[in-house]
N, C-alpha and C. Protein backbone atom coordinates (compact mmCIF):
# COMPACT_ATOMS: atom_id res chain seq x y z
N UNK A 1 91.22 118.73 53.09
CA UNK A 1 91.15 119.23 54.44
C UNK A 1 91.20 118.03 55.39
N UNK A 2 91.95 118.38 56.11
CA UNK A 2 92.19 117.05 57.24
C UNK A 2 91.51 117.29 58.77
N UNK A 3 91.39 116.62 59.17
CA UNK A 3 90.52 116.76 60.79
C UNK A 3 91.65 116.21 61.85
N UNK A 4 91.03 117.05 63.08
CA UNK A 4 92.13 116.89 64.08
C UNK A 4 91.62 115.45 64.14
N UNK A 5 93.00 114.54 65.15
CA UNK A 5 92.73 113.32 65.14
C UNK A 5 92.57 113.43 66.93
N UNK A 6 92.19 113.09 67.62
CA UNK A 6 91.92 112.64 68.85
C UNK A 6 92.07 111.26 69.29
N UNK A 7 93.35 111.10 70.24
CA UNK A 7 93.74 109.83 70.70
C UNK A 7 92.92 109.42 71.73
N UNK A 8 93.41 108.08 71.59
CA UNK A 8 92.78 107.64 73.28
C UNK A 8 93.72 107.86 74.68
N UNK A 9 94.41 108.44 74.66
CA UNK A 9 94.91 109.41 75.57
C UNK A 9 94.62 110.82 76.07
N UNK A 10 94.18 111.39 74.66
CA UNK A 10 93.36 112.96 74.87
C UNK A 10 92.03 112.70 75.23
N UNK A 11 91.08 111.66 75.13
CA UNK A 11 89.85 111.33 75.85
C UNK A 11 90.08 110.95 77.26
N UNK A 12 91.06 110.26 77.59
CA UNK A 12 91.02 109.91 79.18
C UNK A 12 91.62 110.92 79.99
N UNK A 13 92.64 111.97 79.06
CA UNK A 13 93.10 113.21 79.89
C UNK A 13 91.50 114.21 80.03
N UNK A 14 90.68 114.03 79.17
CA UNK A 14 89.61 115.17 79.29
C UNK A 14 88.92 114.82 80.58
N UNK A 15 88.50 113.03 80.35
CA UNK A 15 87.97 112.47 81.30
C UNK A 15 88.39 112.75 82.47
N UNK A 16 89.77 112.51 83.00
CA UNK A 16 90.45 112.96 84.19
C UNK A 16 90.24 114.35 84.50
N UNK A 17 90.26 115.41 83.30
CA UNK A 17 90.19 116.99 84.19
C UNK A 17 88.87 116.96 84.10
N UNK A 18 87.88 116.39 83.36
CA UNK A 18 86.21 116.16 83.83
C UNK A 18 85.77 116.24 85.28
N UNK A 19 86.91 115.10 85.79
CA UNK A 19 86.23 114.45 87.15
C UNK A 19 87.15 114.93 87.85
N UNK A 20 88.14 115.78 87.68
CA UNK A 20 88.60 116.76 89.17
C UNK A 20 87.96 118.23 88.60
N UNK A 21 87.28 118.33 88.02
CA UNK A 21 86.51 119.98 88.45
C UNK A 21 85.05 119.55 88.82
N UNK A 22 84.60 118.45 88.72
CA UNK A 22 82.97 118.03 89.36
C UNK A 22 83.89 117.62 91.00
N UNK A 23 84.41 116.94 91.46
CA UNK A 23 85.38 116.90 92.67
C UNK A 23 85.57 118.12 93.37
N UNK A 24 86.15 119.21 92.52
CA UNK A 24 85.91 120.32 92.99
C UNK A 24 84.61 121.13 93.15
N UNK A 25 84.00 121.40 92.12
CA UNK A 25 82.87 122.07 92.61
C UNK A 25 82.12 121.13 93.40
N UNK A 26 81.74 119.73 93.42
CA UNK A 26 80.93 119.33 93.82
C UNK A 26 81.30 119.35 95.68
N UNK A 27 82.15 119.19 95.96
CA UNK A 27 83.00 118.33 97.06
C UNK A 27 84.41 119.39 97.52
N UNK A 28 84.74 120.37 97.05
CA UNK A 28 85.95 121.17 97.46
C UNK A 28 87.21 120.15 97.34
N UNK A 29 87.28 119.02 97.03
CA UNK A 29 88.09 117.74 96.54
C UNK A 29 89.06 118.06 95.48
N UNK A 30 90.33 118.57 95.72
CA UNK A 30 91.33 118.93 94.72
C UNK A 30 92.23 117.62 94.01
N UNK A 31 92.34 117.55 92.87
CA UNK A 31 93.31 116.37 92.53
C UNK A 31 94.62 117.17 92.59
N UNK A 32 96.12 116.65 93.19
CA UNK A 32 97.21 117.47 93.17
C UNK A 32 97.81 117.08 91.52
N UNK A 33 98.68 117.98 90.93
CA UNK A 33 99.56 117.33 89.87
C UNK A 33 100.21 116.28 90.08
N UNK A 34 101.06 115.69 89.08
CA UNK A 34 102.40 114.54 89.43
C UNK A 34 103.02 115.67 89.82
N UNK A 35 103.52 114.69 91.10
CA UNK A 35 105.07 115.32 91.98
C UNK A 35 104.53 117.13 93.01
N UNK A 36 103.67 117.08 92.63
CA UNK A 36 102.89 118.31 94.13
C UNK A 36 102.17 117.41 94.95
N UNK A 37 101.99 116.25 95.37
CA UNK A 37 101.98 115.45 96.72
C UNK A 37 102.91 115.55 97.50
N UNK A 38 102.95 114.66 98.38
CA UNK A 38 103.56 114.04 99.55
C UNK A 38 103.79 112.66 99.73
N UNK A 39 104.77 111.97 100.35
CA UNK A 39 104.57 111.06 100.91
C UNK A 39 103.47 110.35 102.34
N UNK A 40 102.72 109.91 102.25
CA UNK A 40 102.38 109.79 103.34
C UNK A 40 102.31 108.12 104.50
N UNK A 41 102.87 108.56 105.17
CA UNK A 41 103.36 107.50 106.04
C UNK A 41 102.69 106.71 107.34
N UNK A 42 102.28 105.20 107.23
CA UNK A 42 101.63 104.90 108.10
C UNK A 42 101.76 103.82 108.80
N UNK A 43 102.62 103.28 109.81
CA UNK A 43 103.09 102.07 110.17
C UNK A 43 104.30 101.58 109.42
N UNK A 44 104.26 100.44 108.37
CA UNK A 44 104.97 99.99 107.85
C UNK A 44 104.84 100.53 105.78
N UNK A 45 103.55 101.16 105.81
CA UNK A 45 103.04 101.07 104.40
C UNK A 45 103.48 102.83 104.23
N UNK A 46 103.20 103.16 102.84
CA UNK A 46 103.44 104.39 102.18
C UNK A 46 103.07 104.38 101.44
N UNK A 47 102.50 105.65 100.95
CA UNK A 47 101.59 106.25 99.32
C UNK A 47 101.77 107.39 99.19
N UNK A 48 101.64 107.90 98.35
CA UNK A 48 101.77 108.91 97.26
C UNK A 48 100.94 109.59 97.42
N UNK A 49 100.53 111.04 97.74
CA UNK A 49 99.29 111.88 98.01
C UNK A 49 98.85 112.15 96.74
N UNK A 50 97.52 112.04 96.15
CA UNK A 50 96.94 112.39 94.99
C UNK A 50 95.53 113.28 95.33
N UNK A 51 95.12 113.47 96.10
CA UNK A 51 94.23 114.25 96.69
C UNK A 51 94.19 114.90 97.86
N UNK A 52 94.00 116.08 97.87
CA UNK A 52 93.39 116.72 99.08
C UNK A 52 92.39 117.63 99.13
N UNK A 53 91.98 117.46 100.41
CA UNK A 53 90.60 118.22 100.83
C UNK A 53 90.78 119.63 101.03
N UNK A 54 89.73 120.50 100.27
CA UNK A 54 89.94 121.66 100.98
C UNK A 54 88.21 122.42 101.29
N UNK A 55 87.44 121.42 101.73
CA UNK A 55 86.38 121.62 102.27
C UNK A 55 86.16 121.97 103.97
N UNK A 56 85.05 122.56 104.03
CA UNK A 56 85.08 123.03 105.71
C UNK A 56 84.26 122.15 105.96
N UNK A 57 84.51 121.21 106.98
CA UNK A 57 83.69 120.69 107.90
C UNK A 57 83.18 120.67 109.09
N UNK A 58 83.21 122.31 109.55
CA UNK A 58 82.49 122.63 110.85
C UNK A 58 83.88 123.66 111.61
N UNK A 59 84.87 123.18 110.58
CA UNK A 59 86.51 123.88 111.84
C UNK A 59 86.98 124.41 111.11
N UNK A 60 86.92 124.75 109.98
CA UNK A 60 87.66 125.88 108.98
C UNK A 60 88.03 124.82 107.69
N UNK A 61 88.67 125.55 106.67
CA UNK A 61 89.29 124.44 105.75
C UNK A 61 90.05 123.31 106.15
N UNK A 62 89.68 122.63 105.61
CA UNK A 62 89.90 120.82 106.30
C UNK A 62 91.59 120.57 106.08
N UNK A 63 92.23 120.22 104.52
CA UNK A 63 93.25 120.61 104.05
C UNK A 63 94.18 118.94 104.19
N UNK A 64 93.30 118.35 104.26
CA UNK A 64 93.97 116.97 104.52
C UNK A 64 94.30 116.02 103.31
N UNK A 65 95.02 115.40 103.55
CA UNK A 65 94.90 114.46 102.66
C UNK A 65 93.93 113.33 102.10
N UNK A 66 93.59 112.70 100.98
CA UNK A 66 92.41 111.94 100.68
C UNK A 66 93.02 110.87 100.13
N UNK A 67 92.48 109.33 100.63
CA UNK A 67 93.53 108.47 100.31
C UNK A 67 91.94 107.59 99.08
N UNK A 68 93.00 106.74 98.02
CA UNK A 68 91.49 105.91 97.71
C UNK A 68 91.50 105.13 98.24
N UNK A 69 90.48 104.20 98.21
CA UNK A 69 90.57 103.14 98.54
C UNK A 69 91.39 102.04 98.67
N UNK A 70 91.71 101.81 97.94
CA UNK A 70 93.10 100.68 97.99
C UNK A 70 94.07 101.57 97.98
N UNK A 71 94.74 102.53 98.48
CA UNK A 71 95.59 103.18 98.99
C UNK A 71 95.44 103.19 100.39
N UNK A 72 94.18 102.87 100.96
CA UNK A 72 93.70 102.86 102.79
C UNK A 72 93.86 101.53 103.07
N UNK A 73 93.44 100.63 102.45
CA UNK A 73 93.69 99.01 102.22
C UNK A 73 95.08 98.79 102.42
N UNK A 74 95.91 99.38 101.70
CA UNK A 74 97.73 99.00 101.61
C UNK A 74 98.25 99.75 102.80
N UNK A 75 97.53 100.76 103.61
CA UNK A 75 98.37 101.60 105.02
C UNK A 75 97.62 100.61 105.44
N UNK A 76 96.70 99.70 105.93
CA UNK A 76 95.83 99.63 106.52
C UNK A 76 96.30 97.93 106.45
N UNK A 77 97.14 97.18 105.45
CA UNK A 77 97.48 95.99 105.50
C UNK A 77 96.08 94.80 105.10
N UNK A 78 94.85 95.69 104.96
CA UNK A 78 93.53 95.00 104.42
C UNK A 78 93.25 94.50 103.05
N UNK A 79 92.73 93.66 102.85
CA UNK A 79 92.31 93.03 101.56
C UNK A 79 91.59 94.20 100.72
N UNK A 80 92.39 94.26 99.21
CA UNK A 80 91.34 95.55 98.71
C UNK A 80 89.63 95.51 98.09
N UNK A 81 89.05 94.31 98.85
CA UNK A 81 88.08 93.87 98.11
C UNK A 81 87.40 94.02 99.58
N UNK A 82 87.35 94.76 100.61
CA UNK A 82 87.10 95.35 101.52
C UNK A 82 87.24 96.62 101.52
N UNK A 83 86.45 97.41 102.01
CA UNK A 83 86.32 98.29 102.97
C UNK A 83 87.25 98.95 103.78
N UNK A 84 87.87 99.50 103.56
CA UNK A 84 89.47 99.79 104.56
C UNK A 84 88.90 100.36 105.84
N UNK A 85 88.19 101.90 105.51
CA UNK A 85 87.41 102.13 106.75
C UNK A 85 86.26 102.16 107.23
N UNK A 86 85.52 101.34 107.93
CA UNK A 86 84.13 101.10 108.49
C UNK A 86 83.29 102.20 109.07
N UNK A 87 83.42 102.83 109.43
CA UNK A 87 82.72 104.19 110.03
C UNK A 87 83.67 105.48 109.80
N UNK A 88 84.13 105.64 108.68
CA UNK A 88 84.94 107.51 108.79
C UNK A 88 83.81 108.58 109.64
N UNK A 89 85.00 109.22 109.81
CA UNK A 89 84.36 110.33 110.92
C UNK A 89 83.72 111.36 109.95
N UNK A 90 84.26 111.48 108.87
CA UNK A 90 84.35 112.56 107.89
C UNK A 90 83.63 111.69 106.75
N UNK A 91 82.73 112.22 105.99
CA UNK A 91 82.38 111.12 105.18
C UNK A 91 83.12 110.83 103.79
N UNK A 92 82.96 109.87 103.33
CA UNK A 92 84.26 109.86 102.25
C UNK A 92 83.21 110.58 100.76
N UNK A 93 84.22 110.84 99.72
CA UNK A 93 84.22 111.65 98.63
C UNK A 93 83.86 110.38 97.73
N UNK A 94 82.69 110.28 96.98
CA UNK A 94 82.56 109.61 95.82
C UNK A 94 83.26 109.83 94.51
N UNK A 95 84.05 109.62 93.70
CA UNK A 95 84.68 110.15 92.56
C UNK A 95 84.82 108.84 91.77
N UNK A 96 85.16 108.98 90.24
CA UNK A 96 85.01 107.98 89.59
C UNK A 96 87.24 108.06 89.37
N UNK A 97 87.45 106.74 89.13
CA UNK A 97 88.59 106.87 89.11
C UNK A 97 89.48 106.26 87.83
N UNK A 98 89.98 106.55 87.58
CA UNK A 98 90.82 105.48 86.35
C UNK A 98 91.48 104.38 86.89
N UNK A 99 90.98 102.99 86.66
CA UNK A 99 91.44 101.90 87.20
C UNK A 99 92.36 100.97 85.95
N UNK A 100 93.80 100.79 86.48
CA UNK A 100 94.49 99.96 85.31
C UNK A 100 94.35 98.77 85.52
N UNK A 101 93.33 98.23 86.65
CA UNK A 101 93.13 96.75 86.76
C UNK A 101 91.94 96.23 85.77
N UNK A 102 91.02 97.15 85.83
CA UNK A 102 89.94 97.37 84.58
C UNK A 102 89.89 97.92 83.34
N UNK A 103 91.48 98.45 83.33
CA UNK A 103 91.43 99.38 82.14
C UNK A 103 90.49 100.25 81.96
N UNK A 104 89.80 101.17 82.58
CA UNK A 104 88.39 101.85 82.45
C UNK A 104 88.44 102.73 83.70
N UNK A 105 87.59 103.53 84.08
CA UNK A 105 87.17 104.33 84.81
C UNK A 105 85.89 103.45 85.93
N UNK A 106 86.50 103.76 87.19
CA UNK A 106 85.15 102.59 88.22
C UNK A 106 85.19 103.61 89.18
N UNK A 107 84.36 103.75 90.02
CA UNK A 107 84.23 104.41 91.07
C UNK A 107 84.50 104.10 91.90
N UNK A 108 85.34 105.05 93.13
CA UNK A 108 85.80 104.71 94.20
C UNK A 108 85.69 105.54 95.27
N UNK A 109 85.90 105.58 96.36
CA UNK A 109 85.79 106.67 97.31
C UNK A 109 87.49 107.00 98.03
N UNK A 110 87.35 108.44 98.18
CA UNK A 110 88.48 108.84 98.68
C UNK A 110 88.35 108.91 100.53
N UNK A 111 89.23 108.70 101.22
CA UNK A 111 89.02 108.49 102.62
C UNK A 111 89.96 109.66 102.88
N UNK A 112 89.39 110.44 104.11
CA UNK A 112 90.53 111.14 104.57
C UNK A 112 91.74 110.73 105.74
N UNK A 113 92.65 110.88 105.45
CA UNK A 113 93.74 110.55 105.87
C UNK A 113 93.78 110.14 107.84
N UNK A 114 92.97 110.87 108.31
CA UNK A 114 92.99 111.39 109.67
C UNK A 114 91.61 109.75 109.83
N UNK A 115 91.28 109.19 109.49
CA UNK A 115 90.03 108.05 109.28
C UNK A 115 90.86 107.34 109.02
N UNK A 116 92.24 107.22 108.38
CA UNK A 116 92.87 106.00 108.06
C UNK A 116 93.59 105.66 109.26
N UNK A 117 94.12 106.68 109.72
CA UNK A 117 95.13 106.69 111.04
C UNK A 117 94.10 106.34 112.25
N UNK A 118 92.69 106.68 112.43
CA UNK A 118 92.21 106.22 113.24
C UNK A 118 91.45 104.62 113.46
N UNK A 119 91.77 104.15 112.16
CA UNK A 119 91.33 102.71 112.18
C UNK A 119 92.65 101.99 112.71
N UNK A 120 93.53 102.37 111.80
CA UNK A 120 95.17 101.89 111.92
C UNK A 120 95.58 101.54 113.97
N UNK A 121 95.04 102.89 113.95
CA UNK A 121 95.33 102.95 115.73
C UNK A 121 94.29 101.44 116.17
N UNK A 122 92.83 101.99 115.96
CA UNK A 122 91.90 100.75 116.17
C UNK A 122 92.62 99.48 116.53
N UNK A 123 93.50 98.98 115.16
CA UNK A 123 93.26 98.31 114.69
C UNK A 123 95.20 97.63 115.74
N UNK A 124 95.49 98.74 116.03
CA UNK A 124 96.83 98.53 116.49
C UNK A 124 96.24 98.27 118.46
N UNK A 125 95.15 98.76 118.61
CA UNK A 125 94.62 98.72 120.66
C UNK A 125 95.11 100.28 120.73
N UNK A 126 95.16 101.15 120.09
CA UNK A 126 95.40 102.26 120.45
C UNK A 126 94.39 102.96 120.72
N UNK A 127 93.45 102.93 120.19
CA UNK A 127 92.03 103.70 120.48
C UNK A 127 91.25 102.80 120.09
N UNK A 128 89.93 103.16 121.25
CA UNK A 128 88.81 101.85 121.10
C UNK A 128 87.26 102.58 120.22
């Protein structure tokens, strides 16, 4: 009798749908599939939508996009060993993430999209 074998690919896929249904229940925080994003566009930079919000925050379902961290860093032209945004309006989403710089899973926070554009502006004299 032989036993199923379990790769290390079928542990980090469990891991991954682990941490988008605690995202969801915890946070209304949807992970999209590959290729059901968007582009999203900000100055000179661009990324790939991998999250969105579908939590209410006082105005109905939110429905925005959620950037990580060093995805707000690269619209944002900031060092990723910073902070991209300093005060979000919206507070950001804790989630643990799969990092290929660590090979491992590290935690990161997701920013919403509408917090990136308002630093960006900040950061351009557009709004003070």
């Amino acid at each position: 009798m032989s036993s199923p074998t379990i790769t290390l690919n079928d542990l980090i896929e469990t891991h991954l749908n682990e941490i988008a249904e605690d995202a969801w229940e915890q946070h209304r925080v949807m992970r999209l599939n590959n290729g059901d994003g968007r582009w999203l566009d900000l100055g000179t930079a661009a990324v790939w939508e991998l999250w969105t919000c579908h939590a209410d925050h006082g105005h109905g379902l939110c429905g925005e996009p959620l950037l990580t961290a060093p995805q707000a860093s690269t619209m944002l032209g900031k060092p990723i060993d910073d902070a991209p945004v300093q005060n979000p309006s919206i507070p950001t989403v804790e989630v643990e993430l799969l990092d290929e710089g660590v090979r491992g899973f590290m935690q990161d926070e997701l920013y919403h999209f509408s917090d990136v554009v308002a630093e960006f502006e900040k950061a351009q004299g557009r709004r003070s």
